[in-house]
N, C-alpha and C. Protein backbone atom coordinates (compact mmCIF):
# COMPACT_ATOMS: atom_id res chain seq x y z
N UNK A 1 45.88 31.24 70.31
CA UNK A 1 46.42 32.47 69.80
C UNK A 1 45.81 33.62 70.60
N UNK A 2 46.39 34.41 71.27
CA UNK A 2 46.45 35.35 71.70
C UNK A 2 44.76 36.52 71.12
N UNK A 3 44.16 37.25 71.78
CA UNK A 3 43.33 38.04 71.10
C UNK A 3 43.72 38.69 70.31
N UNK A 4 44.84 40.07 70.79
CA UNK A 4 45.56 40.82 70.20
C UNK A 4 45.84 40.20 68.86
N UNK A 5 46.99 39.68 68.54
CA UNK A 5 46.89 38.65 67.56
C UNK A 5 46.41 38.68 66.60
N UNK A 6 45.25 37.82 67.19
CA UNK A 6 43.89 37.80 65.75
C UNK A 6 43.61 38.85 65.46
N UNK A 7 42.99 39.98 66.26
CA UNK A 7 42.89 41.14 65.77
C UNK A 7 44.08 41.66 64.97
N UNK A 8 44.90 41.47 65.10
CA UNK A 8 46.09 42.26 64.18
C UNK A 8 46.22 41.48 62.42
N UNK A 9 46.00 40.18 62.75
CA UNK A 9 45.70 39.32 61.72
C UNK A 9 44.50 39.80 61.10
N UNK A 10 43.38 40.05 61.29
CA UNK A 10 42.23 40.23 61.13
C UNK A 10 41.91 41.64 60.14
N UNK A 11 42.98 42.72 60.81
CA UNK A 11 43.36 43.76 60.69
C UNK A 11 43.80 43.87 59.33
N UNK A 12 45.31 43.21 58.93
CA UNK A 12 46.16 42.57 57.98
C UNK A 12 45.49 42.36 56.48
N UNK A 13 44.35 41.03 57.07
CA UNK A 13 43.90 40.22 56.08
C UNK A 13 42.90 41.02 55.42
N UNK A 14 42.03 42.22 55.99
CA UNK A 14 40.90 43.42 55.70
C UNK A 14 41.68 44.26 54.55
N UNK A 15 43.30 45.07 55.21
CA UNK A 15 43.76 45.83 54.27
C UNK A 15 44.09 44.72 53.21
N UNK A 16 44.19 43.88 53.34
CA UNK A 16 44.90 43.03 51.42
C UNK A 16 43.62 43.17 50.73
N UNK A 17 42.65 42.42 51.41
CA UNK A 17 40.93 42.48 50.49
C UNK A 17 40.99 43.80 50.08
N UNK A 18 40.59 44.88 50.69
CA UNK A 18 40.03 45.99 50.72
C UNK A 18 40.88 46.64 49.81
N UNK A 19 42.73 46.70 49.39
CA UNK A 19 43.19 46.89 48.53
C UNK A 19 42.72 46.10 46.96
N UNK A 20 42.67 45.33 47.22
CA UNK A 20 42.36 44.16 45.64
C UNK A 20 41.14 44.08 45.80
N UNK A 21 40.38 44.76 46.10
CA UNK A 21 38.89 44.98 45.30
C UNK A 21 38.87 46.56 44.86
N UNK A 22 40.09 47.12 45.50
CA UNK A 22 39.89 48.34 44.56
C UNK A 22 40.93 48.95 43.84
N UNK A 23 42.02 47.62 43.32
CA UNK A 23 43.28 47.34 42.45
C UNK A 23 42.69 48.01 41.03
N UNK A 24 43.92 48.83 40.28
CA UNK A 24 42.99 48.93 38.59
C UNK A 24 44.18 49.19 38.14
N UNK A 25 43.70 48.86 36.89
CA UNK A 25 45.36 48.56 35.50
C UNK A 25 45.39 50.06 35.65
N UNK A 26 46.48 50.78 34.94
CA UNK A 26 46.87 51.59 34.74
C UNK A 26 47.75 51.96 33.51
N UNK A 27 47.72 52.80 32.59
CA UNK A 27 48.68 52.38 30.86
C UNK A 27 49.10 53.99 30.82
N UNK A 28 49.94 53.94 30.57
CA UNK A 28 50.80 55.46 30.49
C UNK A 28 51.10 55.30 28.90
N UNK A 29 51.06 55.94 28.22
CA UNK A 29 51.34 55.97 26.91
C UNK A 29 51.86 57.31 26.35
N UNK A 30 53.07 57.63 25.72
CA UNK A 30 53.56 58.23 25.40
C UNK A 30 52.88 58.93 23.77
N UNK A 31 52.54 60.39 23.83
CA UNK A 31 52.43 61.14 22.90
C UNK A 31 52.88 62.46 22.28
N UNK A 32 53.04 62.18 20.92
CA UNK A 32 53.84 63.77 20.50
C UNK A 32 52.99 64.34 19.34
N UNK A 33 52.31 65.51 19.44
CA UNK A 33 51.32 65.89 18.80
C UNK A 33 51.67 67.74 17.85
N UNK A 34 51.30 67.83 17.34
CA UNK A 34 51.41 69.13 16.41
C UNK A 34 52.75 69.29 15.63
N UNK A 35 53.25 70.65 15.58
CA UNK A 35 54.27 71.25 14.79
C UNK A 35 55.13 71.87 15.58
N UNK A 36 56.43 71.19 15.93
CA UNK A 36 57.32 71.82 17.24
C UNK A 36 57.75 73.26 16.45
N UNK A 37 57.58 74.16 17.41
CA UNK A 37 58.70 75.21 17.53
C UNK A 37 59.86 74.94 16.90
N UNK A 38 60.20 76.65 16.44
CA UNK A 38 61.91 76.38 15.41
C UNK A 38 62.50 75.92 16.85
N UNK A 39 62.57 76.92 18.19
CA UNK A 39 63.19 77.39 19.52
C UNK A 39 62.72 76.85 20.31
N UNK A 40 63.02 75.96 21.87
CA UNK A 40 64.08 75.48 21.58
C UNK A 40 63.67 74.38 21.25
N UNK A 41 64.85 73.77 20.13
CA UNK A 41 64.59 72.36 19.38
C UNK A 41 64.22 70.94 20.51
N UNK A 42 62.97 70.62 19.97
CA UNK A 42 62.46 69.40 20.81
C UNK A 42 62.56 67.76 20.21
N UNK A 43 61.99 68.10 19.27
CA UNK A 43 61.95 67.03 18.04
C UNK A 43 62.22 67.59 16.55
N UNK A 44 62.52 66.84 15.99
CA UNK A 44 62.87 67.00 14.37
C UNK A 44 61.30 68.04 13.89
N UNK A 45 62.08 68.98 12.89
CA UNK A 45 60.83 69.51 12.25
C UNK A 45 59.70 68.31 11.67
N UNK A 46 58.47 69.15 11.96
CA UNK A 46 57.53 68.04 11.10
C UNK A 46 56.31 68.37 11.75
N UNK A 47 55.72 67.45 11.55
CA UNK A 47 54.56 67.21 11.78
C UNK A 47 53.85 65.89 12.67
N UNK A 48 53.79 66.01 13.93
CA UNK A 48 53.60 64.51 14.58
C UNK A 48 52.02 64.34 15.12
N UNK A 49 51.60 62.97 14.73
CA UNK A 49 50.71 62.49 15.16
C UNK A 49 50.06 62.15 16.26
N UNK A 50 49.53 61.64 17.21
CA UNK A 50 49.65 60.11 17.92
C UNK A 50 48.20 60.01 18.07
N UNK A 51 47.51 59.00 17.81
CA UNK A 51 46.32 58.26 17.91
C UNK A 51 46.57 57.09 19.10
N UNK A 52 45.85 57.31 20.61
CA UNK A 52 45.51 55.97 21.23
C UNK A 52 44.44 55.57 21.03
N UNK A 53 44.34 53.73 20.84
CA UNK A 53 43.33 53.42 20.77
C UNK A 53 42.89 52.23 21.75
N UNK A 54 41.83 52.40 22.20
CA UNK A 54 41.38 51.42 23.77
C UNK A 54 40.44 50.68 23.24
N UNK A 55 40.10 49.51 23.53
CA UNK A 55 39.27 48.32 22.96
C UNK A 55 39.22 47.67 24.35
N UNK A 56 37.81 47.61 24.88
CA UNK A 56 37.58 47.08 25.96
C UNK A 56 37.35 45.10 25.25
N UNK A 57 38.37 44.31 25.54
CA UNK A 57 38.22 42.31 25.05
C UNK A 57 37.44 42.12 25.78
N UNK A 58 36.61 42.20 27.12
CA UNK A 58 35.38 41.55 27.80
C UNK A 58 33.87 41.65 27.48
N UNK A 59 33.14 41.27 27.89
CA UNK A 59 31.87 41.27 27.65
C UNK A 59 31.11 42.24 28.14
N UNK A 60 31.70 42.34 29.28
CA UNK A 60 30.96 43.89 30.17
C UNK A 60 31.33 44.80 29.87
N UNK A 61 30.50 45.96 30.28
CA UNK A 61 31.05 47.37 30.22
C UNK A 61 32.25 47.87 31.11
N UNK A 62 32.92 48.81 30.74
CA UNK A 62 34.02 48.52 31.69
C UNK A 62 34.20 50.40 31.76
N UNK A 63 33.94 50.61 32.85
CA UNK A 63 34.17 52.83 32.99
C UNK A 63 35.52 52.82 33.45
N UNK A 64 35.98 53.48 32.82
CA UNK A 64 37.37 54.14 32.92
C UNK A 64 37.97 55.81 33.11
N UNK A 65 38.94 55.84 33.83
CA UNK A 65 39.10 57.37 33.35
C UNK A 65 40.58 58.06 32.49
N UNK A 66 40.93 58.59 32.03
CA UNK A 66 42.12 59.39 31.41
C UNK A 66 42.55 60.02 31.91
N UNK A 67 43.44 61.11 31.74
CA UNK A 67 44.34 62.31 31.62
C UNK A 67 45.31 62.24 30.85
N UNK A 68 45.67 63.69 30.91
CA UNK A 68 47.06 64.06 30.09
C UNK A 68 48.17 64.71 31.31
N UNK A 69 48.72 64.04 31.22
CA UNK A 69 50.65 64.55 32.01
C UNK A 69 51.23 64.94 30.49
N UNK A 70 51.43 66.42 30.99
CA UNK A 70 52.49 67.22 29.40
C UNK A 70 53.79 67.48 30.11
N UNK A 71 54.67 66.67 29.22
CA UNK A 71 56.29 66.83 29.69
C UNK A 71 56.93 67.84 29.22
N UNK A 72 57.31 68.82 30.18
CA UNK A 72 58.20 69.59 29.51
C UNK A 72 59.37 70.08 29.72
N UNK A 73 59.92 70.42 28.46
CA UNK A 73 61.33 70.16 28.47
C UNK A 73 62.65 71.29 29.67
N UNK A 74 63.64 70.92 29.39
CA UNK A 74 64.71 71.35 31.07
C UNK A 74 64.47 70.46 32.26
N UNK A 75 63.77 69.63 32.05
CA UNK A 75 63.48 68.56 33.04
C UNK A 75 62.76 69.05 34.10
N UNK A 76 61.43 70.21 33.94
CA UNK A 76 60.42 70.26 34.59
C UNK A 76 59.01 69.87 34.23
N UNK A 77 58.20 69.61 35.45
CA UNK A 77 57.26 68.96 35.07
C UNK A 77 56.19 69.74 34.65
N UNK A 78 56.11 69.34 33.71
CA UNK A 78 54.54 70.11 33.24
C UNK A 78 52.99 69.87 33.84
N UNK A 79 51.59 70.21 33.16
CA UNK A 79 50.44 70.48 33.62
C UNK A 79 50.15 69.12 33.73
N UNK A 80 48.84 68.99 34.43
CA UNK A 80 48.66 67.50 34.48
C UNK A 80 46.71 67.85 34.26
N UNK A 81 45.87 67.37 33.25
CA UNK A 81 44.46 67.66 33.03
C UNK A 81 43.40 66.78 33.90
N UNK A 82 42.52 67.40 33.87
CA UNK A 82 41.80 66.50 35.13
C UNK A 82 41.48 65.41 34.46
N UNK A 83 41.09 64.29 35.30
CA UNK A 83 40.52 62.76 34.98
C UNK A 83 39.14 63.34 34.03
N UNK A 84 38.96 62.47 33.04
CA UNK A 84 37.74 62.37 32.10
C UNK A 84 37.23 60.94 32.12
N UNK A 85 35.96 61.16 32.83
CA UNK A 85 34.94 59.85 32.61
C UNK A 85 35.21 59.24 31.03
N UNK A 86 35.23 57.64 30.91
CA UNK A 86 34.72 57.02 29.38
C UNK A 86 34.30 55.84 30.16
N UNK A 87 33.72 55.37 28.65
CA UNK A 87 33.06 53.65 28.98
C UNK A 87 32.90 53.29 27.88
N UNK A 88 33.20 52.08 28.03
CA UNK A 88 32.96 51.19 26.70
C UNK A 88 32.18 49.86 26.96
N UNK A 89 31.78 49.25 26.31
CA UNK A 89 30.90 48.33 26.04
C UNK A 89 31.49 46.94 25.64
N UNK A 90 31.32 45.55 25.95
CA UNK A 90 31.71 44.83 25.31
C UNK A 90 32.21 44.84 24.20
N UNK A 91 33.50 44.84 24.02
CA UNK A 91 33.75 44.62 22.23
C UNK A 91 33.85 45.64 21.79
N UNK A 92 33.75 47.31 22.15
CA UNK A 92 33.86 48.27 21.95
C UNK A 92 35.07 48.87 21.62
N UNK A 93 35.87 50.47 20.89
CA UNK A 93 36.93 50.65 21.01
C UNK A 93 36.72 52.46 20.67
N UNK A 94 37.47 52.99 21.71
CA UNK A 94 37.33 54.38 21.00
C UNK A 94 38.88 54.82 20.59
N UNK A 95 38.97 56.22 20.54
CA UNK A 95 40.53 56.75 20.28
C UNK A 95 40.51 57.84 20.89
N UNK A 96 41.86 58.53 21.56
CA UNK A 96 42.10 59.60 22.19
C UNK A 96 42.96 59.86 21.01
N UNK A 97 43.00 60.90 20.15
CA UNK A 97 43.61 62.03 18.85
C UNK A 97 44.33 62.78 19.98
N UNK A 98 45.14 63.35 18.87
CA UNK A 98 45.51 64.89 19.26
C UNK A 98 44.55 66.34 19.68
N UNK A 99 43.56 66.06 18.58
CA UNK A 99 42.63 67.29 19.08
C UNK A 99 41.80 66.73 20.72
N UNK A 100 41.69 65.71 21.08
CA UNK A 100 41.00 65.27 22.64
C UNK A 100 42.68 65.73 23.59
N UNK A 101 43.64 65.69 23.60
CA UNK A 101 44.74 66.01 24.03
C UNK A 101 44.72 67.29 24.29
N UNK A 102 44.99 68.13 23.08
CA UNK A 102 45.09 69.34 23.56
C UNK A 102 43.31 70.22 23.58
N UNK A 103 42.45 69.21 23.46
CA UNK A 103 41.24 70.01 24.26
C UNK A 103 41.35 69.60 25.96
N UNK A 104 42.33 68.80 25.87
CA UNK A 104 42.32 68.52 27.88
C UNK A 104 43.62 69.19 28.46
N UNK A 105 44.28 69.74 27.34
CA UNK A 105 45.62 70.85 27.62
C UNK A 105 44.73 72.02 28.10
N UNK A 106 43.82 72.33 27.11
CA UNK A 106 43.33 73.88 27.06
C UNK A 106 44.44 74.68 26.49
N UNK A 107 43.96 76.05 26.34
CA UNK A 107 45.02 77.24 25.41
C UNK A 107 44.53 76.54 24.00
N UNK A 108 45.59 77.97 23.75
CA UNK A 108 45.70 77.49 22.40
C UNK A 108 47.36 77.04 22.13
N UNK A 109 47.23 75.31 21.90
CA UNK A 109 47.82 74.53 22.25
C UNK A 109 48.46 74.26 20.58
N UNK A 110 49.83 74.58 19.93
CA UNK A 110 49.89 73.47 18.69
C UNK A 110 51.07 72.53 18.93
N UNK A 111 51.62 72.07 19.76
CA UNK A 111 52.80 71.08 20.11
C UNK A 111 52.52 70.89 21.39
N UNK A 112 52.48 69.59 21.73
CA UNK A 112 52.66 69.27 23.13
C UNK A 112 53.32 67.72 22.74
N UNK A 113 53.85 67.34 23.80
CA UNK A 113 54.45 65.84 24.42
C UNK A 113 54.45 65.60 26.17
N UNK A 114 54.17 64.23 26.06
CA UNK A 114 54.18 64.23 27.45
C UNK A 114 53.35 62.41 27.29
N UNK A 115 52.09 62.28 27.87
CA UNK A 115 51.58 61.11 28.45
C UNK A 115 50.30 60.75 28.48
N UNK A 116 49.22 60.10 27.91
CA UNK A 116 47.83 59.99 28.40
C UNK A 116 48.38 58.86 29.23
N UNK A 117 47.37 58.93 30.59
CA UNK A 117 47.36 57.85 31.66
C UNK A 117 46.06 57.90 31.12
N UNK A 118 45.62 55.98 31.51
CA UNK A 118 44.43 55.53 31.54
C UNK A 118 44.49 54.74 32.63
N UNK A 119 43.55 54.36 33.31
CA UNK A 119 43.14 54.27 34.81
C UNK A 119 41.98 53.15 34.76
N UNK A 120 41.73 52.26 34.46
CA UNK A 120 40.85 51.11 34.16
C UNK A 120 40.50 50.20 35.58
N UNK A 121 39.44 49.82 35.87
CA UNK A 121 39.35 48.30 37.04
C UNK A 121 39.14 47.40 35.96
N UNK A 122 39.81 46.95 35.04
CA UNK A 122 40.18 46.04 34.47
C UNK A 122 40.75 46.36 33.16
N UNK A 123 41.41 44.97 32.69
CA UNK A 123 42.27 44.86 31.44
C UNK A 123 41.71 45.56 30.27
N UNK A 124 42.36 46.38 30.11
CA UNK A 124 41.84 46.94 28.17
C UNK A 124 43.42 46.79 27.48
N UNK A 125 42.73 46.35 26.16
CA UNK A 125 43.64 46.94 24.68
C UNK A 125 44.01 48.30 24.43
N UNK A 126 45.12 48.84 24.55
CA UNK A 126 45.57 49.97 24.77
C UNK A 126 46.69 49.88 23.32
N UNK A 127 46.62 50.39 22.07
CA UNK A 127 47.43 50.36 21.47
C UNK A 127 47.89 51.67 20.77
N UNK A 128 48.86 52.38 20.49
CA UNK A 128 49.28 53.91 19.96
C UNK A 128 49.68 53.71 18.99
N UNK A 129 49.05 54.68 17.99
CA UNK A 129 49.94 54.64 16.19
C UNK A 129 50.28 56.01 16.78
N UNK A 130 51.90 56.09 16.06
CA UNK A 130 52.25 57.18 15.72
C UNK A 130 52.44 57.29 14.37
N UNK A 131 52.41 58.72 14.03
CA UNK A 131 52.56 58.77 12.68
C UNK A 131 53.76 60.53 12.47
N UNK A 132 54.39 60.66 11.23
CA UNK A 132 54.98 62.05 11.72
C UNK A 132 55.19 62.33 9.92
N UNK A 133 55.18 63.51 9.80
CA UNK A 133 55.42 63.84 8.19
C UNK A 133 56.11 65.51 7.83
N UNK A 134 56.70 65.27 7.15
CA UNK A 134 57.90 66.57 7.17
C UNK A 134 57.21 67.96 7.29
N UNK A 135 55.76 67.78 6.79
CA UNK A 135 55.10 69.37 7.22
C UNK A 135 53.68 69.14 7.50
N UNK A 136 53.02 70.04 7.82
CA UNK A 136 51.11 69.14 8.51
C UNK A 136 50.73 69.07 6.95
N UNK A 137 50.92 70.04 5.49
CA UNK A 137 50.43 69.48 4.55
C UNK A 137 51.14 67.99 3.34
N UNK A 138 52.62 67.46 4.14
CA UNK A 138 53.01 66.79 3.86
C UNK A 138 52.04 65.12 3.80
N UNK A 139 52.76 64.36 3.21
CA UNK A 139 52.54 63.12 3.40
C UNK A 139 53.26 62.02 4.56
N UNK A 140 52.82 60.82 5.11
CA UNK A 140 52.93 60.05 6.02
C UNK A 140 54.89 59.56 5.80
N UNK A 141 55.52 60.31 6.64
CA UNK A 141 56.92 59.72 6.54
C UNK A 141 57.55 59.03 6.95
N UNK A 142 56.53 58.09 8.38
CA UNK A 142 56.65 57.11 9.00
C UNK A 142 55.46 57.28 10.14
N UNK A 143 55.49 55.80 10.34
CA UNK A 143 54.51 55.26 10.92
C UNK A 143 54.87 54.37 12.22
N UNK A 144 54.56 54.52 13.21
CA UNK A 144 54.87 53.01 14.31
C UNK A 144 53.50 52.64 14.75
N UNK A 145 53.40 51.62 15.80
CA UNK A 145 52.79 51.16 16.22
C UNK A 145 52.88 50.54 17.48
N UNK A 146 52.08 50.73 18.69
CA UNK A 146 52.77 50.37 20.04
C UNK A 146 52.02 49.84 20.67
N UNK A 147 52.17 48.96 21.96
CA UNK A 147 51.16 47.98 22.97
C UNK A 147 51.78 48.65 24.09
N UNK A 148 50.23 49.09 24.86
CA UNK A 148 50.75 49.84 25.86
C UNK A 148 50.50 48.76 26.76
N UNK A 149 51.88 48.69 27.77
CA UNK A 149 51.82 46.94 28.92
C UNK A 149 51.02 48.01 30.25
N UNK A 150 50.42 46.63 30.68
CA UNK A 150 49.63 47.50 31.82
C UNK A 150 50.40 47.05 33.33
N UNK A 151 49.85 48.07 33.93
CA UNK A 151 50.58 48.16 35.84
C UNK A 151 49.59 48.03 36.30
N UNK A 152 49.63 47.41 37.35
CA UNK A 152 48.96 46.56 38.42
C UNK A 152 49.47 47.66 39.51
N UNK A 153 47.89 48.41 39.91
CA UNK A 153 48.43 49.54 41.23
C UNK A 153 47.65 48.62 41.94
């Protein structure tokens, strides 16, 4: 085989390693938080929730980072918040609320929708309750529950 060749092979086989040792899941999860505006209509009046919750299943510690992508509506893109360090611990689980959302919006924030990205070098439990109720002093008028599937960057 030719020198050239190998070197180009050599070349090849460096970028695949050098990509997949620094491959990480990635979970986009959809959230709708506060009391929409009467103007213009986004979602049904009410009151909306969303709780993510991350549960690192391994034994090790595993550092991760977040953000918020806020969608907004006319089909432009909204703010995007800087990455926030976390870590969890074997067996561990925290939650990103609404109030961690719009403290990574900034302002004074009472409705937003849009996205937490989470950014992991490995697999986590990523699951979202939503919850929504006809006024913030109302009661629970439905509830879901979601598995956020992960991407392989």
């Amino acid at each position: 085989m030719p020198s050239c060749t190998k070197l180009l092979l050599s070349a090849v086989f460096a970028t695949l390693f050098a990509s997949a040792a620094y491959s990480q899941d990635e979970y986009a999860v959809k959230f709708v938080c506060g009391t929409p505006p009467k103007t213009p209509v986004m979602v049904a009046p009410g009151f909306y929730v969303t709780a993510v919750n991350v549960h690192n299943p391994s034994a090790s510690t595993v550092k991760f980072k977040n953000k918020v992508a806020v969608a907004l509506p006319n089909e432009k893109g909204g703010p995007i918040s800087k990455l926030i360090d976390a870590s969890l611990d074997g067996d561990q689980a925290l939650e990103i609320d609404c109030g961690d959302i719009f403290a990574l919006i900034g302002g004074k924030v009472t409705f937003a929708k849009g996205f937490v990205v989470i950014q992991s070098p490995s697999e986590l439990d990523v699951i979202t309750v939503y919850t929504a109720a006809a006024s913030a002093t109302g009661t629970v008028a439905t509830m879901a529950l979601e598995r956020a599937p992960v991407r392989k960057n």
